[in-house]
N, C-alpha and C. Protein backbone atom coordinates (compact mmCIF):
# COMPACT_ATOMS: atom_id res chain seq x y z
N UNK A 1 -76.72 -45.59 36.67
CA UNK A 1 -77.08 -46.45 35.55
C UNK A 1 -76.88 -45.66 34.26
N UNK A 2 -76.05 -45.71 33.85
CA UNK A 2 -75.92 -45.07 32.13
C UNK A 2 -76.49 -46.40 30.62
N UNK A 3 -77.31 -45.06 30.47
CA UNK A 3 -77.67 -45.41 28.92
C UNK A 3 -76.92 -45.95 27.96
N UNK A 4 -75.53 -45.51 28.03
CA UNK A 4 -74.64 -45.44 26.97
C UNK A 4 -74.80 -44.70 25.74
N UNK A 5 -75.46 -43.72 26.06
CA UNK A 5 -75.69 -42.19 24.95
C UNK A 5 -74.39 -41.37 24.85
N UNK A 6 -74.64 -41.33 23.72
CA UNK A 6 -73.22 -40.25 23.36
C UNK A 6 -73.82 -39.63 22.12
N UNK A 7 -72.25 -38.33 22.02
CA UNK A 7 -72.57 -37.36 21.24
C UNK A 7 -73.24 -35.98 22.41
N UNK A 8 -73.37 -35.05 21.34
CA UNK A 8 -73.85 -33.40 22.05
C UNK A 8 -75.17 -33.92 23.19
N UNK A 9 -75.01 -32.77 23.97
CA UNK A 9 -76.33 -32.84 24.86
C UNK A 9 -77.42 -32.75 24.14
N UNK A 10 -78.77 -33.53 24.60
CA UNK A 10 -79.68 -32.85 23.88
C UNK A 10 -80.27 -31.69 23.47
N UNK A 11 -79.99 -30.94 24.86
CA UNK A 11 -80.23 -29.54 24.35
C UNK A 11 -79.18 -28.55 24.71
N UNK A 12 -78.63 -28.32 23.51
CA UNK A 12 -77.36 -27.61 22.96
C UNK A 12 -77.35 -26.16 23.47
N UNK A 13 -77.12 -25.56 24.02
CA UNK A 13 -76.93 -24.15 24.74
C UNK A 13 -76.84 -23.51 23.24
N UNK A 14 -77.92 -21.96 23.13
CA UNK A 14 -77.42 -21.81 21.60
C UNK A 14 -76.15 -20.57 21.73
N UNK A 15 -76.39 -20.04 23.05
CA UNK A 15 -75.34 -19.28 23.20
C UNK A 15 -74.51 -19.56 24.79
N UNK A 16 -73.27 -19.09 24.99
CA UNK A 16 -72.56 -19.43 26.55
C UNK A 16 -73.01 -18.82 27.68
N UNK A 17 -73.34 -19.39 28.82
CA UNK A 17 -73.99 -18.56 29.82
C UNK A 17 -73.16 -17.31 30.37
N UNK A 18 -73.60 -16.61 31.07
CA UNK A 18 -73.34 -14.72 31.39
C UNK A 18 -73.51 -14.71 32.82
N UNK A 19 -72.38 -14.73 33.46
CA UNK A 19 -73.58 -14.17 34.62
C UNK A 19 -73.88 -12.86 35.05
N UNK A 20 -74.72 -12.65 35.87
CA UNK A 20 -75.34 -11.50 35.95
C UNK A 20 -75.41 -10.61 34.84
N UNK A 21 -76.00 -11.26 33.99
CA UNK A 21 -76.78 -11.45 32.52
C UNK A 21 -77.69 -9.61 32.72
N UNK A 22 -78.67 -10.01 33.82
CA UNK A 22 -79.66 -8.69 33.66
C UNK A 22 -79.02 -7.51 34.77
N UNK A 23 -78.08 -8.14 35.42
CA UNK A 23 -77.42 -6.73 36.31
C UNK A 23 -76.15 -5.89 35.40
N UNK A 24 -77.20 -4.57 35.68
CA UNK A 24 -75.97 -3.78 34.83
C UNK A 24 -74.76 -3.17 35.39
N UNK A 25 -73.64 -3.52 34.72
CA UNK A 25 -72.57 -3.25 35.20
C UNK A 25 -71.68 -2.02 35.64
N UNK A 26 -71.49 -1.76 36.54
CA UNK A 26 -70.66 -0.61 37.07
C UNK A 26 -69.35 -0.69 36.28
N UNK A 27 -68.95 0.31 35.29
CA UNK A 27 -67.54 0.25 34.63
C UNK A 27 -66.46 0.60 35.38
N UNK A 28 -66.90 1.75 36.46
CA UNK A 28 -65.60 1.89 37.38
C UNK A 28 -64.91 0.64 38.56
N UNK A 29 -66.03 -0.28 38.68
CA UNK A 29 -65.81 -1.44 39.43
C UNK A 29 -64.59 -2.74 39.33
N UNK A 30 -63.95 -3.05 40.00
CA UNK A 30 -62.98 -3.85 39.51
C UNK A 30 -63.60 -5.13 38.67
N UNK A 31 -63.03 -5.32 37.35
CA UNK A 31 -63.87 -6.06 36.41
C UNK A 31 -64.40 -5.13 35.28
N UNK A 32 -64.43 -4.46 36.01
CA UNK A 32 -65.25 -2.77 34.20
C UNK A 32 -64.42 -2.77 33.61
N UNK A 33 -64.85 -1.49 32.80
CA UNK A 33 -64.11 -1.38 31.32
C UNK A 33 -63.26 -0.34 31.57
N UNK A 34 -63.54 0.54 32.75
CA UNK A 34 -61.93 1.39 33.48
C UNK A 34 -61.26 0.95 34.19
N UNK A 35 -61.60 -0.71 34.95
CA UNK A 35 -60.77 -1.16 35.74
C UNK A 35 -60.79 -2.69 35.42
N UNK A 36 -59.73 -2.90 34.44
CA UNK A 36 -59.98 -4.67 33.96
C UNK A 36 -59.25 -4.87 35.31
N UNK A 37 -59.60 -6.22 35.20
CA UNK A 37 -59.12 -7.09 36.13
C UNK A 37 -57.71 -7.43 35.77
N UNK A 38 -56.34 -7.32 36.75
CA UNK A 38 -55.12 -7.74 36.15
C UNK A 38 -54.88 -8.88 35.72
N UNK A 39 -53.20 -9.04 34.90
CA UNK A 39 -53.18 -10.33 34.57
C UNK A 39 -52.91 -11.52 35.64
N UNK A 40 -53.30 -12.90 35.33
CA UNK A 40 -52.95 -13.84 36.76
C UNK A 40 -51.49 -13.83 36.31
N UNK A 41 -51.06 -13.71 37.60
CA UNK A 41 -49.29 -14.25 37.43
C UNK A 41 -49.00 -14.74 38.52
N UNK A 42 -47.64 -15.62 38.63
CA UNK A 42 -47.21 -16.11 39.56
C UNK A 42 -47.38 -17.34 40.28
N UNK A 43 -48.48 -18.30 39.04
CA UNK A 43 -49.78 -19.55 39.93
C UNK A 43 -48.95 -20.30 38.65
N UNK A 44 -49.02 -21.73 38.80
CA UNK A 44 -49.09 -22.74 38.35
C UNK A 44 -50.22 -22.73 36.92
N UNK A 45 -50.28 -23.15 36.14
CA UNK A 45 -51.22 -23.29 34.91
C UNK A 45 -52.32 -23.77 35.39
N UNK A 46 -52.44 -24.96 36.80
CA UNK A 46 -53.59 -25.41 36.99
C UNK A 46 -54.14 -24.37 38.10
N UNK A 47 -53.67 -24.10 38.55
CA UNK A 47 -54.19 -22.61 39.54
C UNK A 47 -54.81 -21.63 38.87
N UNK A 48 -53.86 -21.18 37.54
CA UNK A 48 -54.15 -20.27 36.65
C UNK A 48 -55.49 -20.71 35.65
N UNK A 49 -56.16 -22.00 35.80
CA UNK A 49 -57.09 -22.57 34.93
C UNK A 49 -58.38 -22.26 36.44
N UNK A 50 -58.37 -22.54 37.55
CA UNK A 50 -59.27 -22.32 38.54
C UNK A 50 -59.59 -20.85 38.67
N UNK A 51 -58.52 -19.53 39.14
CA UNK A 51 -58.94 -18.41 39.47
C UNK A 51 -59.53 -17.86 38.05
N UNK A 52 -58.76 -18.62 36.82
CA UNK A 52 -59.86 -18.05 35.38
C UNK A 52 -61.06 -18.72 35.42
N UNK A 53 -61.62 -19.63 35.85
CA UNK A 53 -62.91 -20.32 36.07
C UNK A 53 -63.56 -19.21 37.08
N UNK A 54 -63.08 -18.86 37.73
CA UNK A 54 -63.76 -17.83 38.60
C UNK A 54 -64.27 -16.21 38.17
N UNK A 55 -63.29 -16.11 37.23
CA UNK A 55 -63.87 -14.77 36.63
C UNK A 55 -64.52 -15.12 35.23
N UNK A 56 -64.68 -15.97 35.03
CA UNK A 56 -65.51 -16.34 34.01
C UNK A 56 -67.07 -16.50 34.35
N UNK A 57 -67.19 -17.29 35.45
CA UNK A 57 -68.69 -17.45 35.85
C UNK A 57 -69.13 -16.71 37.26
N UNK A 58 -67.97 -15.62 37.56
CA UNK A 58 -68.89 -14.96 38.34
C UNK A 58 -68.43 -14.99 40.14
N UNK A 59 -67.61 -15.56 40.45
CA UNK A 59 -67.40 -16.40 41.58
C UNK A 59 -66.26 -15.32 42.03
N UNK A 60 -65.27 -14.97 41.34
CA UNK A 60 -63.94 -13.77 41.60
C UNK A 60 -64.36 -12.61 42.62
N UNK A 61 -63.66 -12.52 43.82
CA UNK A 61 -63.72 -11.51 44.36
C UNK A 61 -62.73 -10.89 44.67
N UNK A 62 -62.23 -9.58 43.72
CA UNK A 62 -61.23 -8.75 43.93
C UNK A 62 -60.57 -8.51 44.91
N UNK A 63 -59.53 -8.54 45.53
CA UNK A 63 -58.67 -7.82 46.72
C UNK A 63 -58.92 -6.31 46.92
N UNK A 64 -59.77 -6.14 47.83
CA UNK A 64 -59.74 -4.59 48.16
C UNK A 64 -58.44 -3.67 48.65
N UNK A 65 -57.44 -4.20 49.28
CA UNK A 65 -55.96 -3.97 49.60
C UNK A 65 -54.72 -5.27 49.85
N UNK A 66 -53.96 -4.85 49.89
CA UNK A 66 -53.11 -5.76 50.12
C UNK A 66 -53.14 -6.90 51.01
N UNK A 67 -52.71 -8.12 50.66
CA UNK A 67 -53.21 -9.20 51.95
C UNK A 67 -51.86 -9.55 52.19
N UNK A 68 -52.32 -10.46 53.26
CA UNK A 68 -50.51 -10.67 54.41
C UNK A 68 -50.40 -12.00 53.29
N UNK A 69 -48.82 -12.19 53.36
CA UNK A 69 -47.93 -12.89 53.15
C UNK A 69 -47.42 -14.09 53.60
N UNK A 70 -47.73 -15.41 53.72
CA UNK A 70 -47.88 -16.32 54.86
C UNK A 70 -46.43 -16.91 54.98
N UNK A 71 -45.80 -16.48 54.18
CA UNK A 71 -44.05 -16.51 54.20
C UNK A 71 -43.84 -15.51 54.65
N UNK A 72 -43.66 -14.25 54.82
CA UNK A 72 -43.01 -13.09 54.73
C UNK A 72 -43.88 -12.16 55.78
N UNK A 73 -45.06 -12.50 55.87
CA UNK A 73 -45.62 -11.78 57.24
C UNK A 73 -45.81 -10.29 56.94
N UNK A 74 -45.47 -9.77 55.68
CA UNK A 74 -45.71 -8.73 55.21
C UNK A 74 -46.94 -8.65 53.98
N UNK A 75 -47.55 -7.21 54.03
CA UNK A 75 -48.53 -7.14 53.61
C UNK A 75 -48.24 -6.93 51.87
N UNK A 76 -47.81 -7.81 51.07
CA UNK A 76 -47.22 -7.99 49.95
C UNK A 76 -48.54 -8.66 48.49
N UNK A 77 -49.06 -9.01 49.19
CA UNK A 77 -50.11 -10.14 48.24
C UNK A 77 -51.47 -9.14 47.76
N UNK A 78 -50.95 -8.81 46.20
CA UNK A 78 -51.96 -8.10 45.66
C UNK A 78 -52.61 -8.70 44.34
N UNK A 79 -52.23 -10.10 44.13
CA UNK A 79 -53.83 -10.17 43.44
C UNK A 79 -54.77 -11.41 44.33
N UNK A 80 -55.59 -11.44 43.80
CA UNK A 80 -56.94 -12.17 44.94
C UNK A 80 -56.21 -13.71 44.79
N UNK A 81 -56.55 -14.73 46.02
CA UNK A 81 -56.52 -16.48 45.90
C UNK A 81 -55.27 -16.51 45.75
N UNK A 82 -54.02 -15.76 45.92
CA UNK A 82 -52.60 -15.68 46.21
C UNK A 82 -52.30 -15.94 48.01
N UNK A 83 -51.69 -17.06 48.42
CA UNK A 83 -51.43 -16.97 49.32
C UNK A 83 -49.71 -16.48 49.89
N UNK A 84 -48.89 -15.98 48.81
CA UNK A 84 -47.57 -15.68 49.15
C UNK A 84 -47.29 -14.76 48.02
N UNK A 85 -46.62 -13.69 48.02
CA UNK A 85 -46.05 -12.68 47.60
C UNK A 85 -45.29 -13.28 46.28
N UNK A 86 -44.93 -11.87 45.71
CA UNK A 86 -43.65 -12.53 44.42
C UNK A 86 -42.22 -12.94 44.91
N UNK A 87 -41.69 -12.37 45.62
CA UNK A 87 -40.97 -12.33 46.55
C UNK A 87 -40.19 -13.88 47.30
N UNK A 88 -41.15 -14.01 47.52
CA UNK A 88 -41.28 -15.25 48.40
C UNK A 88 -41.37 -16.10 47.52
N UNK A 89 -42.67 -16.40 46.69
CA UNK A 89 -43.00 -17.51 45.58
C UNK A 89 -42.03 -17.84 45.02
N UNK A 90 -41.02 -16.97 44.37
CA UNK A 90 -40.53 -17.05 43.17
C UNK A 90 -38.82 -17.46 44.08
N UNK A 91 -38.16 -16.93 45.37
CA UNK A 91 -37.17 -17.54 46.21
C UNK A 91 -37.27 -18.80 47.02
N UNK A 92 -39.14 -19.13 47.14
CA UNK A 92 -39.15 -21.02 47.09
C UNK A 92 -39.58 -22.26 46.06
N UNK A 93 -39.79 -21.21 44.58
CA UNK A 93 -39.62 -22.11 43.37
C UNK A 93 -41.29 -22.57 44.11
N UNK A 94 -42.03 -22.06 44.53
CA UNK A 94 -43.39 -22.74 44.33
C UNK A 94 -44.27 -21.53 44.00
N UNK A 95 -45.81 -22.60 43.58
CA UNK A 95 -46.49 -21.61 43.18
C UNK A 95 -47.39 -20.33 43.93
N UNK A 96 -47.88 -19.61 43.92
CA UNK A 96 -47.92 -18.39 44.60
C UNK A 96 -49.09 -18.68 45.62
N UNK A 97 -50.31 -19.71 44.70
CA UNK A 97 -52.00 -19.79 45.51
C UNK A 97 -51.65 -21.23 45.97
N UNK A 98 -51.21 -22.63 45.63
CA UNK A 98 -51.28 -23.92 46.17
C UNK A 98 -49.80 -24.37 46.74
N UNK A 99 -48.89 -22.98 46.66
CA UNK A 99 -47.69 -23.28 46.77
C UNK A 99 -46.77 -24.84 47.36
N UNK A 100 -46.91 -25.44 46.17
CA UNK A 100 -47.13 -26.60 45.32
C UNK A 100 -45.27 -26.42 44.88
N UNK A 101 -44.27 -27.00 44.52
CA UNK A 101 -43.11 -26.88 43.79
C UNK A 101 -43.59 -26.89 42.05
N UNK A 102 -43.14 -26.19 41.33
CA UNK A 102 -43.38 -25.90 40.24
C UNK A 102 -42.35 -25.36 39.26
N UNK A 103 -42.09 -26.23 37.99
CA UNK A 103 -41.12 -26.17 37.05
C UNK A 103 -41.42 -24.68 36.78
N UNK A 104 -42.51 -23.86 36.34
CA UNK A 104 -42.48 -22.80 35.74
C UNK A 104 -43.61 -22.25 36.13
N UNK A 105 -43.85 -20.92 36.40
CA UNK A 105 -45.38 -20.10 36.29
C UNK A 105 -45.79 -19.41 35.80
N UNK A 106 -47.01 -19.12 35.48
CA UNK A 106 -47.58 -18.60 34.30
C UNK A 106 -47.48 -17.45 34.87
N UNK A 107 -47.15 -16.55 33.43
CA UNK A 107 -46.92 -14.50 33.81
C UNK A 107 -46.12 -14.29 34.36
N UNK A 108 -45.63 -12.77 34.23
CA UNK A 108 -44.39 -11.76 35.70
C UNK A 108 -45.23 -10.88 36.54
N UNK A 109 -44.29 -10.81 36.87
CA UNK A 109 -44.41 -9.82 37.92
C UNK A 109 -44.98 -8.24 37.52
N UNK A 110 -45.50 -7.65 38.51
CA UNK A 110 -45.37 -5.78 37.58
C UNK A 110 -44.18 -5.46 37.62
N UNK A 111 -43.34 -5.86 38.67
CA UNK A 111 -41.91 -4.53 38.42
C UNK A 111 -40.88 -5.43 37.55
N UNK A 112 -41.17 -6.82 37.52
CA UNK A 112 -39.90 -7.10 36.08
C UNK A 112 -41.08 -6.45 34.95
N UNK A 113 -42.32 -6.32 34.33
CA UNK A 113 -42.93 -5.63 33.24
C UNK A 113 -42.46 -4.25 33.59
N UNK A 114 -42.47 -3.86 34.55
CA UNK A 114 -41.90 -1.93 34.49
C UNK A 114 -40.85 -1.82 34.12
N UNK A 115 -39.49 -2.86 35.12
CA UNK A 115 -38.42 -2.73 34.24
C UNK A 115 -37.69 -2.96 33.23
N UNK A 116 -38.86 -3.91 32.75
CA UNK A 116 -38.57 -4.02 31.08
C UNK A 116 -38.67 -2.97 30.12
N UNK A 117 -40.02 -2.41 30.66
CA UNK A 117 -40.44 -1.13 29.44
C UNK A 117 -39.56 0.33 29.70
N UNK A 118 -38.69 0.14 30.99
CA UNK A 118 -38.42 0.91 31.51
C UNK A 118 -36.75 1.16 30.71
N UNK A 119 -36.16 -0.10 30.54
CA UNK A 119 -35.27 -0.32 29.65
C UNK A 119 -35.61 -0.51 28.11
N UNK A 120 -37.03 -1.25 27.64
CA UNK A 120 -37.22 -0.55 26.09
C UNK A 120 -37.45 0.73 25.79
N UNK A 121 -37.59 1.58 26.94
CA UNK A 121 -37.75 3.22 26.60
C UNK A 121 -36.25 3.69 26.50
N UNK A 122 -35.79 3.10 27.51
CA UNK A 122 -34.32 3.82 27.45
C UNK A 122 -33.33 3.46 26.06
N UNK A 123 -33.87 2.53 25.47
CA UNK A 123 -33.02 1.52 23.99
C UNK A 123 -33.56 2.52 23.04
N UNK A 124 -35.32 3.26 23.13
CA UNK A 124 -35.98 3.52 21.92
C UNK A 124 -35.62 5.55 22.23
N UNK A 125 -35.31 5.74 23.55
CA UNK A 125 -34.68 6.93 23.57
C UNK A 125 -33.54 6.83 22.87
N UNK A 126 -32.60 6.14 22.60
CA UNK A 126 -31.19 6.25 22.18
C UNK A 126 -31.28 5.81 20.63
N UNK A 127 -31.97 5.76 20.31
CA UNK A 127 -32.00 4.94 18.47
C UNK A 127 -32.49 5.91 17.70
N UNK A 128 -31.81 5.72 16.23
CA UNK A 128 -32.37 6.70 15.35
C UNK A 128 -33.63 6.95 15.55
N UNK A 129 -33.97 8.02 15.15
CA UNK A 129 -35.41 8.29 14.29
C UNK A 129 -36.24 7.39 13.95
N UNK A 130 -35.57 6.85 13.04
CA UNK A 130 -36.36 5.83 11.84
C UNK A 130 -36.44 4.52 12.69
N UNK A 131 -35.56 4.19 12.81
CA UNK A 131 -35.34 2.89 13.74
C UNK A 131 -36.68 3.06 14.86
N UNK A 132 -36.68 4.30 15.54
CA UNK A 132 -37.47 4.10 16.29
C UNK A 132 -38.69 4.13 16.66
N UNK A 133 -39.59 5.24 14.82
CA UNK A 133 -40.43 5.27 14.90
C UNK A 133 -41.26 3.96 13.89
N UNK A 134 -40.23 3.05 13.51
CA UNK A 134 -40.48 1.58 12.88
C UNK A 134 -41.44 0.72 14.31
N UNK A 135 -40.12 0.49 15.26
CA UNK A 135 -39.96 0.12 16.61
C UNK A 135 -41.43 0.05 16.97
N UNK A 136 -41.95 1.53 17.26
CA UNK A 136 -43.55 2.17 17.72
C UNK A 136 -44.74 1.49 17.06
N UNK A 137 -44.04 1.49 15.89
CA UNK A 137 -45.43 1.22 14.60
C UNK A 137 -45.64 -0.12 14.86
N UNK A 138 -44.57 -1.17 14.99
CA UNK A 138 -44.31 -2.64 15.19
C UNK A 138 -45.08 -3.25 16.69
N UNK A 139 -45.02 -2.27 17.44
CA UNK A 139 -45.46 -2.29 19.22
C UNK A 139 -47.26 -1.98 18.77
N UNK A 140 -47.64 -0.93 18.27
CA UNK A 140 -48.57 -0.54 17.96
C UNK A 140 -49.31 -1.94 17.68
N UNK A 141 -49.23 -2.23 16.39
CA UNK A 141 -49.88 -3.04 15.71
C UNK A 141 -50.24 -4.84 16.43
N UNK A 142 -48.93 -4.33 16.96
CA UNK A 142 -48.76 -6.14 18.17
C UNK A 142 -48.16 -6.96 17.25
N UNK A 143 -47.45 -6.72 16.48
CA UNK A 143 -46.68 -7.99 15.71
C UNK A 143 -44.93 -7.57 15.89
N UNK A 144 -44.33 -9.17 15.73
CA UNK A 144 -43.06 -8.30 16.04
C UNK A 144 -42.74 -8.42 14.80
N UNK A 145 -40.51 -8.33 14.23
CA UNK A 145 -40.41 -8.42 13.01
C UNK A 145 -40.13 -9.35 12.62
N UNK A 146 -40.32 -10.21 12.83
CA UNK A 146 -40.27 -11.61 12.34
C UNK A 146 -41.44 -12.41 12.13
N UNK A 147 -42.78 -11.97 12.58
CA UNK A 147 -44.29 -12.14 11.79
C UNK A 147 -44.39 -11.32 11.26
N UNK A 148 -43.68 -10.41 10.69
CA UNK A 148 -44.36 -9.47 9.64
C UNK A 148 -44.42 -9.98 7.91
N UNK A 149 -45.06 -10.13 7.24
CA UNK A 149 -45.32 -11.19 5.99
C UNK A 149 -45.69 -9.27 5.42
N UNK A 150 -44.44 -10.07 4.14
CA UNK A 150 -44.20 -8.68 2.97
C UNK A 150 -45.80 -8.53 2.17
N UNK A 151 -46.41 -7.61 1.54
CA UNK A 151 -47.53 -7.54 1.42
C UNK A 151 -48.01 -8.39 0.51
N UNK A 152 -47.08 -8.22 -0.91
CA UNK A 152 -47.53 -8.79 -2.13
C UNK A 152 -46.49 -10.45 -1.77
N UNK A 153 -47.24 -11.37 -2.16
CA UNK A 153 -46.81 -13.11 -1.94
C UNK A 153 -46.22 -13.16 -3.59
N UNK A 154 -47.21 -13.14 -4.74
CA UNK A 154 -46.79 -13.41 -5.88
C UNK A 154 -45.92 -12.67 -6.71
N UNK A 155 -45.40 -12.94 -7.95
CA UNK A 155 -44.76 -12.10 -8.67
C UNK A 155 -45.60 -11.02 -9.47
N UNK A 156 -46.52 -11.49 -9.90
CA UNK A 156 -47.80 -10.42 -10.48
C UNK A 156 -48.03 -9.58 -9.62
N UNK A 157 -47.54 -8.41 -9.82
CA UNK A 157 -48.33 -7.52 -8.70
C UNK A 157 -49.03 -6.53 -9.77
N UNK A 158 -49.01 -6.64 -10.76
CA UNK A 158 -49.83 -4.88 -11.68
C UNK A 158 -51.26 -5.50 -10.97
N UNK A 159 -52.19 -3.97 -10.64
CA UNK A 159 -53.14 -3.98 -10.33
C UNK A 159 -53.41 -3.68 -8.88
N UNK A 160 -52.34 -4.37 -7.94
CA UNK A 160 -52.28 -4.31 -6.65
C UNK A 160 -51.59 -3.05 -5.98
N UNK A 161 -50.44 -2.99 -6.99
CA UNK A 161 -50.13 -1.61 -5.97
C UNK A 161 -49.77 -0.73 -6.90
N UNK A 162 -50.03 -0.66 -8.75
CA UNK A 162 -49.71 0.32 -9.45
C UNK A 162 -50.55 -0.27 -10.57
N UNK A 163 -50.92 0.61 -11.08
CA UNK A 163 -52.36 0.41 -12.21
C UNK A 163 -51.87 -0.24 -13.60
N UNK A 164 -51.03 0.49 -13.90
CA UNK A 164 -49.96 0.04 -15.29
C UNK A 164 -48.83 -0.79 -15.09
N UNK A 165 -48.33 -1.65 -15.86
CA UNK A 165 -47.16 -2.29 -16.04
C UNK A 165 -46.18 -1.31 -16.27
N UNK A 166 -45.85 0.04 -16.80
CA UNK A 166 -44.93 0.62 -16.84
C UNK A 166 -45.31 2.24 -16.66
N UNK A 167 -43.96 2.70 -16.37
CA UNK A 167 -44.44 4.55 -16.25
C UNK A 167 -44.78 4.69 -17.62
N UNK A 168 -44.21 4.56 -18.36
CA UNK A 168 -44.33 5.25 -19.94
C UNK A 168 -46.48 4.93 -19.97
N UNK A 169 -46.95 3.38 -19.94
CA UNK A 169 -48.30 3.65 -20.18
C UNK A 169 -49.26 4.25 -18.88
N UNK A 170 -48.49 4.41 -17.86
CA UNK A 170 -49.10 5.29 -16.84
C UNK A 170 -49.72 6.39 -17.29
N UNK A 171 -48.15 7.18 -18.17
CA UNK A 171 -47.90 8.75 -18.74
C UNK A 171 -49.00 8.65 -19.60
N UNK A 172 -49.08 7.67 -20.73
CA UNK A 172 -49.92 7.77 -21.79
C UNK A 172 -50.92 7.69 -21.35
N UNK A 173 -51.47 6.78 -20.51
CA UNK A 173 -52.76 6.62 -19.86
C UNK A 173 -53.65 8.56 -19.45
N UNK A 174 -52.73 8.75 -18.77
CA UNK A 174 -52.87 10.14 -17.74
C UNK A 174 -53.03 11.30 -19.24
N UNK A 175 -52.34 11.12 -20.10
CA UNK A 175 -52.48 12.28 -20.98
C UNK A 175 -53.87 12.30 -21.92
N UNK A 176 -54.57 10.98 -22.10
CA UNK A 176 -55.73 11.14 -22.84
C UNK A 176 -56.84 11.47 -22.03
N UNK A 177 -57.76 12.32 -22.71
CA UNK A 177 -58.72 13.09 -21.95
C UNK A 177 -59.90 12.67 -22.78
N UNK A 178 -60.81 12.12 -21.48
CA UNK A 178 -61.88 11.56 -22.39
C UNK A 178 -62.96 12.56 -22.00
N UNK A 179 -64.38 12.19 -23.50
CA UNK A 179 -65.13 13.61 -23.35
C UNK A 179 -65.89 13.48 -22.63
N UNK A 180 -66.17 12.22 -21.45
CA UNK A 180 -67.39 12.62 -20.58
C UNK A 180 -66.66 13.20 -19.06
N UNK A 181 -65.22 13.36 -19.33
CA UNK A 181 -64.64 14.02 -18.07
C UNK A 181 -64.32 15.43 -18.20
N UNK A 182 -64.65 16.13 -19.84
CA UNK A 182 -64.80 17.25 -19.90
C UNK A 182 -65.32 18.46 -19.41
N UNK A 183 -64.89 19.44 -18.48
CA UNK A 183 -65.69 19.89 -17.82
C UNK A 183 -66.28 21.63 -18.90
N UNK A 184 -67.69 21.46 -18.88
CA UNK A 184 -68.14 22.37 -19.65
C UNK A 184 -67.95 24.08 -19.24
N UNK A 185 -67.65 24.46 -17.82
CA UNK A 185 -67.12 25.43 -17.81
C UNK A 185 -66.23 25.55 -18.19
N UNK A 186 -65.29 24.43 -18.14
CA UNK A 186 -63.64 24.91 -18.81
C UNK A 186 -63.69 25.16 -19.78
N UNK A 187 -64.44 24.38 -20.85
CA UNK A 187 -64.97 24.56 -22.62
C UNK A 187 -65.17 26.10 -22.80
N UNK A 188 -66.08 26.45 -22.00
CA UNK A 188 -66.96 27.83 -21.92
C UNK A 188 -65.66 28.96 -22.19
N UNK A 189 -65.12 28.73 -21.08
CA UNK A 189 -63.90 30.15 -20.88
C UNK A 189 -62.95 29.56 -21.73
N UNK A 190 -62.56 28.60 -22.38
CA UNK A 190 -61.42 28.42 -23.35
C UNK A 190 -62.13 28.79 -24.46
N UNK A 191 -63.27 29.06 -24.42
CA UNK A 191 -63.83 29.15 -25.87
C UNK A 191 -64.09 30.78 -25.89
N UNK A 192 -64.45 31.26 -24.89
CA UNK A 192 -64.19 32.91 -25.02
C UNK A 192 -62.79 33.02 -25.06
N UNK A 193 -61.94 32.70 -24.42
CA UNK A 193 -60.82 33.43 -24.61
C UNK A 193 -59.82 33.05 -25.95
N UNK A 194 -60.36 32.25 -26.66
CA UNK A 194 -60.22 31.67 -28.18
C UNK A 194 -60.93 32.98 -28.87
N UNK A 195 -62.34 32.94 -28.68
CA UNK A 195 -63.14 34.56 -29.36
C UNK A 195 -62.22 36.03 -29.26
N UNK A 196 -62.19 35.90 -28.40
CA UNK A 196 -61.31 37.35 -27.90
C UNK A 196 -59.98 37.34 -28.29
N UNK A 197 -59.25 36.40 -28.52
CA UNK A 197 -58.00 36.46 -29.26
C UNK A 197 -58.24 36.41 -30.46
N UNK A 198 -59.04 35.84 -31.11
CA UNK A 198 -59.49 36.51 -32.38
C UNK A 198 -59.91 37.96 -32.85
N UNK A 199 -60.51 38.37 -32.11
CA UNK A 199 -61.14 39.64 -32.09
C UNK A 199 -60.03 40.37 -32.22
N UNK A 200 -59.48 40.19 -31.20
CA UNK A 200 -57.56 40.82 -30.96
C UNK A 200 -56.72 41.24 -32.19
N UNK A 201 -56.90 39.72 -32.89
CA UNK A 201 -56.04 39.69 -34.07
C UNK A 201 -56.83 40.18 -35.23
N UNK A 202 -57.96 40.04 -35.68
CA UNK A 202 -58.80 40.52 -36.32
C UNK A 202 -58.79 42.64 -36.65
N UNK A 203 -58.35 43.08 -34.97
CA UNK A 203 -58.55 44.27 -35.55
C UNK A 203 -57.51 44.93 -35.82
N UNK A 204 -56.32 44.38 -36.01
CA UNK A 204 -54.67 44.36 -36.44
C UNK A 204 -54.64 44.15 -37.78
């Protein structure tokens, strides 16, 4: 029998639930902060929306070693709720856990990611210098070069990346010395050695 109520629940969660909220976590454990959990690859998007429902609330249980292959009969299947290898999945165009036929699947493999980086090392071994320590800085940051947005947008830039509109009032700027930046020891010894060159000339 519905009310026909709508809109938010009445009582609004003020924050998202946790589980095992009061158990403290082992970091070396698969799931810690020395051992994340890998990426899903190889599943369908709706596969890939279930085994992430699972490590979200708690339910995920890691593969302790390799599991058999229900194509291939070999012990190939290393992430968890995978029932067929890369191998296999990817030479019957289905998905890896509901092996289901599937236009496309979410993520690669590790060894096409190894031999990718394996060939951007070998591109960033062979390139200039410059080229390549651009390359690093670009990888670093996580942007490639084609999101990179030049710093200054407008034509006004005095203020932003140079104080003066020109060198000449830079120069002028830099040459006046004001008296509360005067430093009184310096006064002190310019002013003896003003005395003493007098003295100098005085007994000539």
């Amino acid at each position: 029998m519905s009310t026909g109520r709508q809109g938010p629940p009445k009582h609004q969660n003020q924050f998202a639930w946790k589980p095992k909220l009061g158990v403290k976590i082992n970091e070396t454990e698969p799931g810690g902060r020395f051992r994340p959990l890998s990426e899903i690859t190889g599943v369908c998007p709706r596969c890939r929306e279930q085994i992430d429902w699972k490590r979200r609330y708690g339910k995920y249980k890691a593969l302790v070693e390799p599991a058999k292959c229900q194509g291939c009969s070999k012990r190939n299947v290393r992430q968890a709720y995978h029932n067929l290898c890369f191998g296999c999945a990817k030479e019957q165009d289905v998905c890896a856990k509901c092996r289901a036929h599937v236009d496309y699947t979410v993520g690669r493999d590790l060894s096409e990611v190894e031999a990718e980086q394996k060939t951007l090392e070998e591109a960033i071994k062979h390139a200039r210098e410059r080229d390549r320590r651009r390359l690093l800085r670009e990888m670093n940051k996580g942007k490639t070069k084609s999101s990179a947005v030049p710093a200054t947008t407008t034509k006004e830039t005095v203020g932003d990346l140079f104080p003066n509109k020109s060198l000449e009032d830079y120069a002028n700027k830099g040459r006046v010395v004001r008296p509360e930046k005067i430093n009184v020891v310096y006064v002190k010894t310019v002013l003896k050695i003003l005395a003493g060159l007098v003295v100098f000339v005085g007994n000539y």
